[in-house]
PDB file of N, CA and C in Angstrom:
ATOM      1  N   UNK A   1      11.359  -4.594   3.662  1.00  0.00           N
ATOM      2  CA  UNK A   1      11.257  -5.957   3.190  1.00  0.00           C
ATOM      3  C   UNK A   1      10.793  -5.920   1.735  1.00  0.00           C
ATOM      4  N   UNK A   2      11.499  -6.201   0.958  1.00  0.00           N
ATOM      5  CA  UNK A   2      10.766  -6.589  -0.737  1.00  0.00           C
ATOM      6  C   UNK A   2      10.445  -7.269  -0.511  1.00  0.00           C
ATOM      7  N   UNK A   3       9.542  -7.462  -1.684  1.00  0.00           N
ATOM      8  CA  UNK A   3       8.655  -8.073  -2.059  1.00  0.00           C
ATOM      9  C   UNK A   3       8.436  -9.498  -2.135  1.00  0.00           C
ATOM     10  N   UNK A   4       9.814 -10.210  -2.813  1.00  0.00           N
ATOM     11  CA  UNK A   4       9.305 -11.143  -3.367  1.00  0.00           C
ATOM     12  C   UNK A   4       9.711 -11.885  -1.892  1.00  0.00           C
ATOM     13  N   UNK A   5      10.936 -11.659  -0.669  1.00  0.00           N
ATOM     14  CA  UNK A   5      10.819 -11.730   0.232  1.00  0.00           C
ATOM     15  C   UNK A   5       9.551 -12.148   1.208  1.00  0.00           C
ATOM     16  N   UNK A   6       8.874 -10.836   1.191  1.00  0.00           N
ATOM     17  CA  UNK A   6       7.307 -10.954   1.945  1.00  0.00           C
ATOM     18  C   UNK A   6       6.820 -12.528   1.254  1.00  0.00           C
ATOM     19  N   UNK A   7       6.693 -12.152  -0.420  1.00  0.00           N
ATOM     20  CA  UNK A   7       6.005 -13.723  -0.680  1.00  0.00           C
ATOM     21  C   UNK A   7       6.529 -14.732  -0.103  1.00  0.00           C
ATOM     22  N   UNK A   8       7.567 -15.022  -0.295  1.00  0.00           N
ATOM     23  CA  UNK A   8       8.394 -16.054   0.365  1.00  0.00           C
ATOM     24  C   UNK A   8       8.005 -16.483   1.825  1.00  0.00           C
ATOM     25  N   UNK A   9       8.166 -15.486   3.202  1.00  0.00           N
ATOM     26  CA  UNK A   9       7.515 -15.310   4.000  1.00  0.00           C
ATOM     27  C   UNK A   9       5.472 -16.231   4.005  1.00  0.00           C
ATOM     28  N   UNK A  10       5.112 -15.654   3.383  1.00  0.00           N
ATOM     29  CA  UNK A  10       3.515 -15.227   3.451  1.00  0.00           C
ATOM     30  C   UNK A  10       3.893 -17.053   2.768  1.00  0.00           C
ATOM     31  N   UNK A  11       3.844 -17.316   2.159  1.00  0.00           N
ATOM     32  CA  UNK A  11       3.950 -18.525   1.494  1.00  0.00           C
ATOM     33  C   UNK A  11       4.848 -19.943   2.802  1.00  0.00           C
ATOM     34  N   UNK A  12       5.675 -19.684   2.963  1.00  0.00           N
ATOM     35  CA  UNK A  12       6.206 -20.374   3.973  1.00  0.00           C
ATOM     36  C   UNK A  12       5.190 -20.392   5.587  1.00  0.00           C
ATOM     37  N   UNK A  13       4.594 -19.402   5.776  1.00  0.00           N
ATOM     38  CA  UNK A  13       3.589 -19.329   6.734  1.00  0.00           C
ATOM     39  C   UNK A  13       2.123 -20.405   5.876  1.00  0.00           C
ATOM     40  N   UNK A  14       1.411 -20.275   5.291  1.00  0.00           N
ATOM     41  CA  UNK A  14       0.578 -20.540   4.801  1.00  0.00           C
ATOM     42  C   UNK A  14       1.133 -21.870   5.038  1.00  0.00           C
ATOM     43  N   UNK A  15       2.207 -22.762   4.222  1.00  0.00           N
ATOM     44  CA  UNK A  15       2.478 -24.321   4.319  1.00  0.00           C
ATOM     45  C   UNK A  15       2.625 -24.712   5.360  1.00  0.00           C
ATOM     46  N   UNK A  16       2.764 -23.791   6.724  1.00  0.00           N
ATOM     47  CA  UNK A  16       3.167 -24.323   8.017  1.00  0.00           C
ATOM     48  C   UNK A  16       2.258 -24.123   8.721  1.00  0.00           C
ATOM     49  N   UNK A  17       1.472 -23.510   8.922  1.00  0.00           N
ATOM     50  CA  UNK A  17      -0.219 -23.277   8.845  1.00  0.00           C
ATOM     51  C   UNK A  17      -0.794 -24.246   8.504  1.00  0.00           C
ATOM     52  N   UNK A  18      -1.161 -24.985   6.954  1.00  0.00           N
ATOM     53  CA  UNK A  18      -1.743 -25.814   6.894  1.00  0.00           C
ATOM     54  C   UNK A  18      -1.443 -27.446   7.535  1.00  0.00           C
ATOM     55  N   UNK A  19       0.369 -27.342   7.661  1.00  0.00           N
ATOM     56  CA  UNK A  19       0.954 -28.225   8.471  1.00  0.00           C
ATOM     57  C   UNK A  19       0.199 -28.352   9.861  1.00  0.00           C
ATOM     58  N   UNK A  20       0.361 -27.587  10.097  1.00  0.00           N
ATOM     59  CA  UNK A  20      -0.237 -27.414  11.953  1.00  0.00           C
ATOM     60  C   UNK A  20      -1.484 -27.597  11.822  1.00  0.00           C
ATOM     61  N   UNK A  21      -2.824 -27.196  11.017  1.00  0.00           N
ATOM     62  CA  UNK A  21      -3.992 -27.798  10.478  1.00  0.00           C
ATOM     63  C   UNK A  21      -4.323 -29.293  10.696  1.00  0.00           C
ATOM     64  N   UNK A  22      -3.222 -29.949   9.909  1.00  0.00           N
ATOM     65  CA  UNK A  22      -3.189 -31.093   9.643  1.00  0.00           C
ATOM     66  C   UNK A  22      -3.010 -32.024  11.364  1.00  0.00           C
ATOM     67  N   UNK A  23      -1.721 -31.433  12.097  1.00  0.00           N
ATOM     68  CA  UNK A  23      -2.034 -31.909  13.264  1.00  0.00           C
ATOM     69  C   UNK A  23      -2.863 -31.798  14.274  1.00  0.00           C
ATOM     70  N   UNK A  24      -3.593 -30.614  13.957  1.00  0.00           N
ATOM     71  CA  UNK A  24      -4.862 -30.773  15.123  1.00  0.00           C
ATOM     72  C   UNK A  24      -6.183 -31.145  14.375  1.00  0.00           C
ATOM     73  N   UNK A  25      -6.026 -31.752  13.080  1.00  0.00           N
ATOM     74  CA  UNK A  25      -7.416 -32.525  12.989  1.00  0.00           C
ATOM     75  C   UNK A  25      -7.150 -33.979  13.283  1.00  0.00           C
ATOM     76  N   UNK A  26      -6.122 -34.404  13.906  1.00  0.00           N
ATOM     77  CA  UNK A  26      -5.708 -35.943  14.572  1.00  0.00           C
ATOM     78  C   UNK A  26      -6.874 -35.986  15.695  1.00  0.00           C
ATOM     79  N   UNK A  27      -7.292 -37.084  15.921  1.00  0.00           N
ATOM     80  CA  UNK A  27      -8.098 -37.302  17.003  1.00  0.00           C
ATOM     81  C   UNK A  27      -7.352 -37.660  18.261  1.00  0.00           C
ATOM     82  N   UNK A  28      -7.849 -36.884  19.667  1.00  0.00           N
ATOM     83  CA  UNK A  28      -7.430 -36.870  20.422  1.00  0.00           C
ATOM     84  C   UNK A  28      -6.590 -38.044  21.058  1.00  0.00           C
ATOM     85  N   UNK A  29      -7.879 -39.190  20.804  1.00  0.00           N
ATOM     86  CA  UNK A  29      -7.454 -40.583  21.472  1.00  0.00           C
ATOM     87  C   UNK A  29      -5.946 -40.935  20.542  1.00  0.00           C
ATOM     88  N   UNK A  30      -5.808 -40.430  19.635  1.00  0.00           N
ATOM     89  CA  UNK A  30      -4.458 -41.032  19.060  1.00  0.00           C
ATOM     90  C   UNK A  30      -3.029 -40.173  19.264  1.00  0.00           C
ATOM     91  N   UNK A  31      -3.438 -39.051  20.523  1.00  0.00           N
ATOM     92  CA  UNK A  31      -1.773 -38.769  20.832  1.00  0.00           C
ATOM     93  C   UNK A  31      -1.807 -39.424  21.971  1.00  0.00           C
ATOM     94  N   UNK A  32      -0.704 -40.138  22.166  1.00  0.00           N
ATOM     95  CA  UNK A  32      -0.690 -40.857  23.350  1.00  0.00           C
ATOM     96  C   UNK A  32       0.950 -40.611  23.742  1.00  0.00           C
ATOM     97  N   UNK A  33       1.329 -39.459  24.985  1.00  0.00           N
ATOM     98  CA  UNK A  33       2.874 -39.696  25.181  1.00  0.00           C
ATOM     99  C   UNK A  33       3.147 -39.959  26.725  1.00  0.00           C
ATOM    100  N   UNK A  34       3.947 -40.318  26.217  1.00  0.00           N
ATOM    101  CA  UNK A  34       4.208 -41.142  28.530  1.00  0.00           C
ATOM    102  C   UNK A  34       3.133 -42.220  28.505  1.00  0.00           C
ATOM    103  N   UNK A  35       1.989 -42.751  27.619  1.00  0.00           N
ATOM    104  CA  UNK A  35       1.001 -43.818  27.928  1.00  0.00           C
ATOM    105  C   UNK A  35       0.095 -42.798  28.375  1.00  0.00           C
ATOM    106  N   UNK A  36      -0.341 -41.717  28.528  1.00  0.00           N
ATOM    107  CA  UNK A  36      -1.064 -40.368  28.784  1.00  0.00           C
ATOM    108  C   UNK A  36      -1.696 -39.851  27.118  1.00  0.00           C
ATOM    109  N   UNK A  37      -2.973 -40.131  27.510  1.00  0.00           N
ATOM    110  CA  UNK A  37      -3.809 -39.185  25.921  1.00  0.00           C
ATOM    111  C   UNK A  37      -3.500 -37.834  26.200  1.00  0.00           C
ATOM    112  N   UNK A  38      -3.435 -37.132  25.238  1.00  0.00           N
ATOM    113  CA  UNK A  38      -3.381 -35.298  25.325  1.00  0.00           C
ATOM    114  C   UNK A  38      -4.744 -35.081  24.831  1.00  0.00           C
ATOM    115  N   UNK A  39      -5.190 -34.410  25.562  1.00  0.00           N
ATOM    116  CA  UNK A  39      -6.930 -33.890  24.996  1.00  0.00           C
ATOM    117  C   UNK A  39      -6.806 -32.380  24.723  1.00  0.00           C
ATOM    118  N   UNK A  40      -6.040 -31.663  25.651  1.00  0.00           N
ATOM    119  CA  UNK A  40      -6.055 -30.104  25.663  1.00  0.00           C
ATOM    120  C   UNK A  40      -5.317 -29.080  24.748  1.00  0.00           C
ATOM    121  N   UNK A  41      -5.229 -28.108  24.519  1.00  0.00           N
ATOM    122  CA  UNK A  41      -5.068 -27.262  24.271  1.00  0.00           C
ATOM    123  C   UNK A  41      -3.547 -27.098  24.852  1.00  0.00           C
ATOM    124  N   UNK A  42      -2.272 -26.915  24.948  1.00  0.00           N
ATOM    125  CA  UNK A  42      -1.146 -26.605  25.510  1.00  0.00           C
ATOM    126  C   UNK A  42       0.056 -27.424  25.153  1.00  0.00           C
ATOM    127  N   UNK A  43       1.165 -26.925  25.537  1.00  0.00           N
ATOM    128  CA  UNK A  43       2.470 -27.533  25.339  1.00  0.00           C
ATOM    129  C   UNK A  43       2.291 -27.309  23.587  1.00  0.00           C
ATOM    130  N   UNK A  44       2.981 -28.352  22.889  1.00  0.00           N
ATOM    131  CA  UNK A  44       3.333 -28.091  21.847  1.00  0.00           C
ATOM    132  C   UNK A  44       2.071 -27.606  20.897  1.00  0.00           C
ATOM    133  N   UNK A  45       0.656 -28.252  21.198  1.00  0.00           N
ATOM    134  CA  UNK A  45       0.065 -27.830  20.608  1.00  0.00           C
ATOM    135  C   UNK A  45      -0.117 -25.955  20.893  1.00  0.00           C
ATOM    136  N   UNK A  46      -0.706 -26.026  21.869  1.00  0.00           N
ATOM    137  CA  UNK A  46      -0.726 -24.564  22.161  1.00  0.00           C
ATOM    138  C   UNK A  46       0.601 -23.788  21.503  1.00  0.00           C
ATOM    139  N   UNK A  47       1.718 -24.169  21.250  1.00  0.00           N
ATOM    140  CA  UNK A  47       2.660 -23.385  20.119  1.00  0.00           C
ATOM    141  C   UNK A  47       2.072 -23.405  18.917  1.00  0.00           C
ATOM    142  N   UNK A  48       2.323 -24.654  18.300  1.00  0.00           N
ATOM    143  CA  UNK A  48       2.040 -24.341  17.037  1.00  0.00           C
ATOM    144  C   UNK A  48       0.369 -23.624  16.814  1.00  0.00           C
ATOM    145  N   UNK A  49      -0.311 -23.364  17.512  1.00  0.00           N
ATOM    146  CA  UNK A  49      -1.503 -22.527  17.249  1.00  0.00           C
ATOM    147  C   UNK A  49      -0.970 -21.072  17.606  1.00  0.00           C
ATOM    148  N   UNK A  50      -0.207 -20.647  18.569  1.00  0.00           N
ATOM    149  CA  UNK A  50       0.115 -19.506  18.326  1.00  0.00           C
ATOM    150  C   UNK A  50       1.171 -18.754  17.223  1.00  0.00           C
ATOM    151  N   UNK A  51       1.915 -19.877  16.784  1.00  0.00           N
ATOM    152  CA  UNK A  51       2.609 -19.812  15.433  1.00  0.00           C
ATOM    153  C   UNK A  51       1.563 -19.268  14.425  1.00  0.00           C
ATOM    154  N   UNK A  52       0.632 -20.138  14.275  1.00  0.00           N
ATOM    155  CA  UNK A  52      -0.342 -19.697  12.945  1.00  0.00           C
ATOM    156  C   UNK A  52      -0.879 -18.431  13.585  1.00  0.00           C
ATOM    157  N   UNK A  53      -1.350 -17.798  14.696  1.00  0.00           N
ATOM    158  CA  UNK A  53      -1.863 -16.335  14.757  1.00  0.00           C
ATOM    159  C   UNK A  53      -0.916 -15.357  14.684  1.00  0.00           C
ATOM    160  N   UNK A  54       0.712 -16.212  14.792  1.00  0.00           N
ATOM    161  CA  UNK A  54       1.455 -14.804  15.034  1.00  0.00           C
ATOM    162  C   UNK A  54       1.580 -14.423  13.395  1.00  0.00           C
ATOM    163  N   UNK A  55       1.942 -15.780  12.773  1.00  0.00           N
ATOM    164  CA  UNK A  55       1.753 -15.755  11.284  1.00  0.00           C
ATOM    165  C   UNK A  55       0.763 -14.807  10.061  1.00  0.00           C
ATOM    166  N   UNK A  56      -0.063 -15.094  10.691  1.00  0.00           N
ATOM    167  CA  UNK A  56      -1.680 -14.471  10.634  1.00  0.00           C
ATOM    168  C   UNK A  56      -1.574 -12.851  10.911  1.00  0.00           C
ATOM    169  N   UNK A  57      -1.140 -12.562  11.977  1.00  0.00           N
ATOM    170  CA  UNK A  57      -0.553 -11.232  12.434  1.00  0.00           C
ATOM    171  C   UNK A  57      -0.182 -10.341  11.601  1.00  0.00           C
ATOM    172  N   UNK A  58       1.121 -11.631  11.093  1.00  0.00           N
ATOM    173  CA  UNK A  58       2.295 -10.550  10.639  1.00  0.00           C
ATOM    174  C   UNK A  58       1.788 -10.409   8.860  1.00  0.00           C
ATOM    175  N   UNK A  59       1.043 -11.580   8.303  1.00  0.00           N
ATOM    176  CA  UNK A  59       0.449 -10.950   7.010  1.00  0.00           C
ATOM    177  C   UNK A  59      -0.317 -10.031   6.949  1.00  0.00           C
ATOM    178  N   UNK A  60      -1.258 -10.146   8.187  1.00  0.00           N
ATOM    179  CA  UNK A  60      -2.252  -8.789   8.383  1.00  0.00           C
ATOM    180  C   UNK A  60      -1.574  -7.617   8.188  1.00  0.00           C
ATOM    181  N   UNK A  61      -0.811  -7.397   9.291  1.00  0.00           N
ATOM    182  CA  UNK A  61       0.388  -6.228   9.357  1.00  0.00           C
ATOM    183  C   UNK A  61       0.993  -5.771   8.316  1.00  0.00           C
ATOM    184  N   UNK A  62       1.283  -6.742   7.376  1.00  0.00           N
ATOM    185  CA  UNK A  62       2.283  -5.896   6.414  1.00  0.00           C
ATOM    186  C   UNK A  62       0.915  -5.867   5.303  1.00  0.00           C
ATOM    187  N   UNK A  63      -0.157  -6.477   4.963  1.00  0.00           N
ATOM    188  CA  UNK A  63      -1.052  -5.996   3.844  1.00  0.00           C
ATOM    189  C   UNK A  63      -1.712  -4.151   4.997  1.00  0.00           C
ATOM    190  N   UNK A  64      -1.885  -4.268   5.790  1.00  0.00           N
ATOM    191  CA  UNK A  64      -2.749  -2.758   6.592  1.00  0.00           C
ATOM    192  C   UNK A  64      -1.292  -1.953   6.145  1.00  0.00           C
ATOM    193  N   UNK A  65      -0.029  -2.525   6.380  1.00  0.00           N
ATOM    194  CA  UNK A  65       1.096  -1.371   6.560  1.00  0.00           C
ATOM    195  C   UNK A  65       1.320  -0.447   5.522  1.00  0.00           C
ATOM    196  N   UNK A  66       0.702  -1.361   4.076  1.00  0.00           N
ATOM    197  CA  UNK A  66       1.169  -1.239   2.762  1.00  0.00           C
ATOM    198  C   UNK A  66      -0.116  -0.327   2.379  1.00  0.00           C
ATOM    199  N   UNK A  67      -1.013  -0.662   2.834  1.00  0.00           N
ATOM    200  CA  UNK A  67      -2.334   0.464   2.604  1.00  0.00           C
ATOM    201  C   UNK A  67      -2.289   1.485   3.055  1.00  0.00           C
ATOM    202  N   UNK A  68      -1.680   1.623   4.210  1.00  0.00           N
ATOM    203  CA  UNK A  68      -2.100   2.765   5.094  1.00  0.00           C
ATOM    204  C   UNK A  68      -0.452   3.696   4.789  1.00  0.00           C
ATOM    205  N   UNK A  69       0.305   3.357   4.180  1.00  0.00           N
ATOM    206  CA  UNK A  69       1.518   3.944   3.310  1.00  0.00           C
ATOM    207  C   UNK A  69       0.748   4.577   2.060  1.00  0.00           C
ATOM    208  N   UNK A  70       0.593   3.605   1.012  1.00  0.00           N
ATOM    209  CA  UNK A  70      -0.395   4.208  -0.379  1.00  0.00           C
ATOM    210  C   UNK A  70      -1.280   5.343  -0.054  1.00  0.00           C
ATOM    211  N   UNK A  71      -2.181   4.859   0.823  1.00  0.00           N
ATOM    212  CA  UNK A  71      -3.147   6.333   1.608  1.00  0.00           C
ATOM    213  C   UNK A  71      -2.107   7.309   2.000  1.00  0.00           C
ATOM    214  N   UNK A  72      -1.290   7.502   2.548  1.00  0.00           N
ATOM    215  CA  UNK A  72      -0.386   8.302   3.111  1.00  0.00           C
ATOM    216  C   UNK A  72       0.136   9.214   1.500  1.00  0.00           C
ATOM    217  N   UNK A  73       0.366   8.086   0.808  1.00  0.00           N
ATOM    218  CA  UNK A  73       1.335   8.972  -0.534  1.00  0.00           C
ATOM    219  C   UNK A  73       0.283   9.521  -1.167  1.00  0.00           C
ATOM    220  N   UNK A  74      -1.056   8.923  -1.593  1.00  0.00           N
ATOM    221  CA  UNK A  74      -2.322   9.794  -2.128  1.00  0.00           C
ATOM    222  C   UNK A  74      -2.341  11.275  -1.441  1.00  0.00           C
ATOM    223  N   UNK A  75      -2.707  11.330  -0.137  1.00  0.00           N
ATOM    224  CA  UNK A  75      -2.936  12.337   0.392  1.00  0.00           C
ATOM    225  C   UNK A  75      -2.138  13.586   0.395  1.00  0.00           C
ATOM    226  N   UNK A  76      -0.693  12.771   0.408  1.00  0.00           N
ATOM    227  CA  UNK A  76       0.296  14.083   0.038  1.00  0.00           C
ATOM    228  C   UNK A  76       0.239  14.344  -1.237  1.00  0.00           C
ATOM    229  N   UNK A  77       0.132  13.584  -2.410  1.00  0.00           N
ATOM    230  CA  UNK A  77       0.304  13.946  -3.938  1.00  0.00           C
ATOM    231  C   UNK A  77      -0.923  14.759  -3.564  1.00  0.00           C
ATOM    232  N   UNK A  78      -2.501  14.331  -2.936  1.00  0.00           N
ATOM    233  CA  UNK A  78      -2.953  15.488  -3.487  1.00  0.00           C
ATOM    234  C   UNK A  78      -2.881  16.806  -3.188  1.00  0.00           C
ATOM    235  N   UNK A  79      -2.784  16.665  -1.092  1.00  0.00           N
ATOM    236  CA  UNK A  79      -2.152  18.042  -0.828  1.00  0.00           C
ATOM    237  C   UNK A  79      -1.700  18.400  -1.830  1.00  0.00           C
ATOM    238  N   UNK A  80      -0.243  18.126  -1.950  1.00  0.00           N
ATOM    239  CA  UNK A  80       0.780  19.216  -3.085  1.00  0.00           C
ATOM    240  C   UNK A  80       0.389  19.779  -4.227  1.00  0.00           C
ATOM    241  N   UNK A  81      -0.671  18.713  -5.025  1.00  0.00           N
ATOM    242  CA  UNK A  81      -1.709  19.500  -5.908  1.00  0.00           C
ATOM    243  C   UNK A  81      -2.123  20.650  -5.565  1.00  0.00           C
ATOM    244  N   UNK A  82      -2.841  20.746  -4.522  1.00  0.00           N
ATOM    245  CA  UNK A  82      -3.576  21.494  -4.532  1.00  0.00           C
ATOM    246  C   UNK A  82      -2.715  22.956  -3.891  1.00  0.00           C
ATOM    247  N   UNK A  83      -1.736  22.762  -3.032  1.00  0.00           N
ATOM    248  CA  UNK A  83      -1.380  23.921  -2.508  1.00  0.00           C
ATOM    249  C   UNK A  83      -0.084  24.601  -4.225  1.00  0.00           C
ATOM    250  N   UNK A  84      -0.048  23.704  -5.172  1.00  0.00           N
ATOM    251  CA  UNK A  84       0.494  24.591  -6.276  1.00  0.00           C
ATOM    252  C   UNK A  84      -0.437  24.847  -7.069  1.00  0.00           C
ATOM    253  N   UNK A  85      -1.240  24.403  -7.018  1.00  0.00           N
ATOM    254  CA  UNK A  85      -2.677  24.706  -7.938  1.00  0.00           C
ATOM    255  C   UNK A  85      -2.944  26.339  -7.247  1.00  0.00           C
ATOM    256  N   UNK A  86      -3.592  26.692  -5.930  1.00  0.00           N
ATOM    257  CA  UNK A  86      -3.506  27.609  -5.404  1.00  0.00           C
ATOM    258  C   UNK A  86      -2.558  28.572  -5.455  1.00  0.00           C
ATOM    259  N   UNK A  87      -1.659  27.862  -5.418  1.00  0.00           N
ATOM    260  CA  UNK A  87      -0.067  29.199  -5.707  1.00  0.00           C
ATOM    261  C   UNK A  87       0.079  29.142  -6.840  1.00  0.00           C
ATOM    262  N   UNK A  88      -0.069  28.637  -8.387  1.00  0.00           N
ATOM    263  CA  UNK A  88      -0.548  29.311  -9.542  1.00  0.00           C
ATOM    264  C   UNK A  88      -2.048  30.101  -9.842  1.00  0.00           C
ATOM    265  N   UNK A  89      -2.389  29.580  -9.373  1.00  0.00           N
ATOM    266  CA  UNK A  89      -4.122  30.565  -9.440  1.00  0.00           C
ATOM    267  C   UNK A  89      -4.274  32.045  -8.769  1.00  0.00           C
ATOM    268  N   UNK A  90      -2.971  32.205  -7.405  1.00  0.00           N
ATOM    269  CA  UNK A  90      -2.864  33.452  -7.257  1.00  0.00           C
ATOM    270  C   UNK A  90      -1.681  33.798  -7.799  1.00  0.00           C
ATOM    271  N   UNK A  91      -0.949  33.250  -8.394  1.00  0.00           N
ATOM    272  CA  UNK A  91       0.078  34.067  -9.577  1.00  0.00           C
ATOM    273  C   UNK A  91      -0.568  34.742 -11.039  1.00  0.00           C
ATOM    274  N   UNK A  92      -1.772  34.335 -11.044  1.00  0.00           N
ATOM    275  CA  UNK A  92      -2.440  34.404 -12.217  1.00  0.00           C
ATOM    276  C   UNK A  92      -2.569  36.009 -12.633  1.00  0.00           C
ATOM    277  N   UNK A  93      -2.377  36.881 -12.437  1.00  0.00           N
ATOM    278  CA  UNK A  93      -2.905  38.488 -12.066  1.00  0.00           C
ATOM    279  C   UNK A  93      -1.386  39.070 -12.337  1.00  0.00           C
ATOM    280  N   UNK A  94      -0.229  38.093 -11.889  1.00  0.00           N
ATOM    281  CA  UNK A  94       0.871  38.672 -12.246  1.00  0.00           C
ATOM    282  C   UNK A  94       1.345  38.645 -13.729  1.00  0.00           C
ATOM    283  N   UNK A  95       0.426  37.983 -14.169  1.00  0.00           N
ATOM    284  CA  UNK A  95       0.622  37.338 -15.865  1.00  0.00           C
ATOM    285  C   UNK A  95      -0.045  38.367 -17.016  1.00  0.00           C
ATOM    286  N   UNK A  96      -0.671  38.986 -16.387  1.00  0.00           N
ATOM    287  CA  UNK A  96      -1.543  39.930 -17.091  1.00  0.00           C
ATOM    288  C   UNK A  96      -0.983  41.135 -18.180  1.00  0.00           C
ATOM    289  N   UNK A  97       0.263  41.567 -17.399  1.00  0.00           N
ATOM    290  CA  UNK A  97       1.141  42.530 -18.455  1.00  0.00           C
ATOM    291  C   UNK A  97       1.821  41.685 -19.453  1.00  0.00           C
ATOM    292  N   UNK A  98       2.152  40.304 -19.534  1.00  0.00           N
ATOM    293  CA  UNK A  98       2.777  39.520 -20.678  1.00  0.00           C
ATOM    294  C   UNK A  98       1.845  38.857 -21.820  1.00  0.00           C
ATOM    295  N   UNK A  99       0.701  39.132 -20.882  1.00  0.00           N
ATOM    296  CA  UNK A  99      -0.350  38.447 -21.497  1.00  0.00           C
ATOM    297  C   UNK A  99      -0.842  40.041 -22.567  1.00  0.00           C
ATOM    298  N   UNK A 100      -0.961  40.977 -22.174  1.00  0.00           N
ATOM    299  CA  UNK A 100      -0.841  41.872 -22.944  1.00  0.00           C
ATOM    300  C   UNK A 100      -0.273  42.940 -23.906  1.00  0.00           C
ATOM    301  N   UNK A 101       1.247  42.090 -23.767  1.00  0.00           N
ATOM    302  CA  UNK A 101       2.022  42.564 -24.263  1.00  0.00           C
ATOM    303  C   UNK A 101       1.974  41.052 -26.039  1.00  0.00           C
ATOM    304  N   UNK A 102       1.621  39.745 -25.423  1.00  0.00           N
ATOM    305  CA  UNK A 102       1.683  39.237 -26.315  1.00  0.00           C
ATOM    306  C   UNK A 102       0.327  39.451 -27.287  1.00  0.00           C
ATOM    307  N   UNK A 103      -0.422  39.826 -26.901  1.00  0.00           N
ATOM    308  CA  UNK A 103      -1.686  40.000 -27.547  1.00  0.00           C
ATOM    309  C   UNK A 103      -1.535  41.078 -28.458  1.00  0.00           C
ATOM    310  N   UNK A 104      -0.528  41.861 -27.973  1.00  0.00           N
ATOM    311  CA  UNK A 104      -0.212  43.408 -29.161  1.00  0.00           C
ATOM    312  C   UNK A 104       0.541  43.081 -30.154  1.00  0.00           C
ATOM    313  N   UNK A 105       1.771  41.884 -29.737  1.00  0.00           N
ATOM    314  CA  UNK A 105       2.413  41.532 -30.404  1.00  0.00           C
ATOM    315  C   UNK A 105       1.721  40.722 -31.421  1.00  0.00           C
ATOM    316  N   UNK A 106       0.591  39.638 -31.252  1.00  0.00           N
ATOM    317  CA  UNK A 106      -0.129  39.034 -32.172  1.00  0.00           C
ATOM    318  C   UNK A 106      -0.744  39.528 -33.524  1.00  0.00           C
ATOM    319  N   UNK A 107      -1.260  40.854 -32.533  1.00  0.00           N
ATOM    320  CA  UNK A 107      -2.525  42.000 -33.542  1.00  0.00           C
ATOM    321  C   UNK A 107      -1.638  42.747 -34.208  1.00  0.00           C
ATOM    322  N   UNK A 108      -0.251  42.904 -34.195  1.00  0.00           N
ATOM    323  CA  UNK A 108       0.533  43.503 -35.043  1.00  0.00           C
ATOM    324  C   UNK A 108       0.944  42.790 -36.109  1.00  0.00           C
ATOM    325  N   UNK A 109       1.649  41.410 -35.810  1.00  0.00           N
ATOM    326  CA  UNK A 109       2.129  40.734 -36.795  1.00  0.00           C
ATOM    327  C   UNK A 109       0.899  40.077 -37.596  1.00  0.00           C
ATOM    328  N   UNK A 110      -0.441  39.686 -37.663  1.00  0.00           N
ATOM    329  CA  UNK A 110      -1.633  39.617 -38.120  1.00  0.00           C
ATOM    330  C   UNK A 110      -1.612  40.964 -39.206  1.00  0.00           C
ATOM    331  N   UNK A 111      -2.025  42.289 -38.421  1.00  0.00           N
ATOM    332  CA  UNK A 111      -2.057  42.899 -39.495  1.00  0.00           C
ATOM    333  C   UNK A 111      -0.838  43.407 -40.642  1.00  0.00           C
ATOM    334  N   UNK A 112       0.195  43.152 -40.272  1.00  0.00           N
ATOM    335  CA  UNK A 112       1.198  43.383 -41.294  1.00  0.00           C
ATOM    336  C   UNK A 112       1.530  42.027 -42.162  1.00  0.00           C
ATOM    337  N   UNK A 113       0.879  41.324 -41.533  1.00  0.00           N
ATOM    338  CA  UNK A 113       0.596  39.803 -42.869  1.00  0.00           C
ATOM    339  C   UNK A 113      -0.445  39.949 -43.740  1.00  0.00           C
ATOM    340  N   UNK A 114      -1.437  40.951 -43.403  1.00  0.00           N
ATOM    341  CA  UNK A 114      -2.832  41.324 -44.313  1.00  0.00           C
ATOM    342  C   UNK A 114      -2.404  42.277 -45.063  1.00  0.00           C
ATOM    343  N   UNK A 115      -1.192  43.479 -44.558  1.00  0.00           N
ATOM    344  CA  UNK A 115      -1.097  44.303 -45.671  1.00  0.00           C
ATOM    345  C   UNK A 115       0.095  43.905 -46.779  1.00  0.00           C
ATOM    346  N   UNK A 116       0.512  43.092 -46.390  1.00  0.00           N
ATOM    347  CA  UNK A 116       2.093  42.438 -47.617  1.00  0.00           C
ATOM    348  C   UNK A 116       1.349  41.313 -47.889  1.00  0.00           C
ATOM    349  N   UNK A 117      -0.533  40.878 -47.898  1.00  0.00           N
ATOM    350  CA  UNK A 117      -0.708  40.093 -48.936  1.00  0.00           C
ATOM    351  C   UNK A 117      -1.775  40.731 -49.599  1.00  0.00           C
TER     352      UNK A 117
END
């Protein structure tokens, strides 16, 4: 799901949410259907309240999904750090004859710049 999707989503929940808000701060005595007050909890109301938790849910869900992904990619970037960090640090010993071959090469061309000046 992109992004601007999810907003869309997360935003369309939130207005229908506060919609459904709006109908259960009506006072009881004023739903009246069949000539019958509704006082309880059920039928349509009981939907639209489980609308707003499933709503509720599913933003939860995708902000934990999106964290617990990021944590996931940290942990491997650093694994992988570290297991090439380790596999250059024991390559290090194999470097030693170039490393001394350039160092001869240095101390040579040094001193034949001191004797042609």
């Amino acid at each position: 799901m992109k992004t601007n999707h999810r907003n869309i989503l997360i935003a369309i929940a939130i207005i229908v949410g506060l919609l459904f808000l709006t109908y259960l701060s009506i006072g009881t005595s004023h739903i009246v259907i069949d000539g019958e007050e509704i006082g309880d909890i059920g039928g349509f109301t009981g939907f639209l309240i489980a609308c707003v938790v499933g709503f509720g849910a599913l933003f939860f869900a995708l902000s934990i999904t999106g964290l617990v992904l990021a944590m996931v990619a940290l942990v491997l970037v650093v694994g992988l750090g570290a297991v090439l960090g380790s596999f250059a640090i024991a390559l290090l010993p194999l470097m030693i004859p170039f490393l001394i071959l350039y160092g001869l090469f240095v101390l040579i061309s040094r001193s034949s710049r001191k004797k042609a000046a």
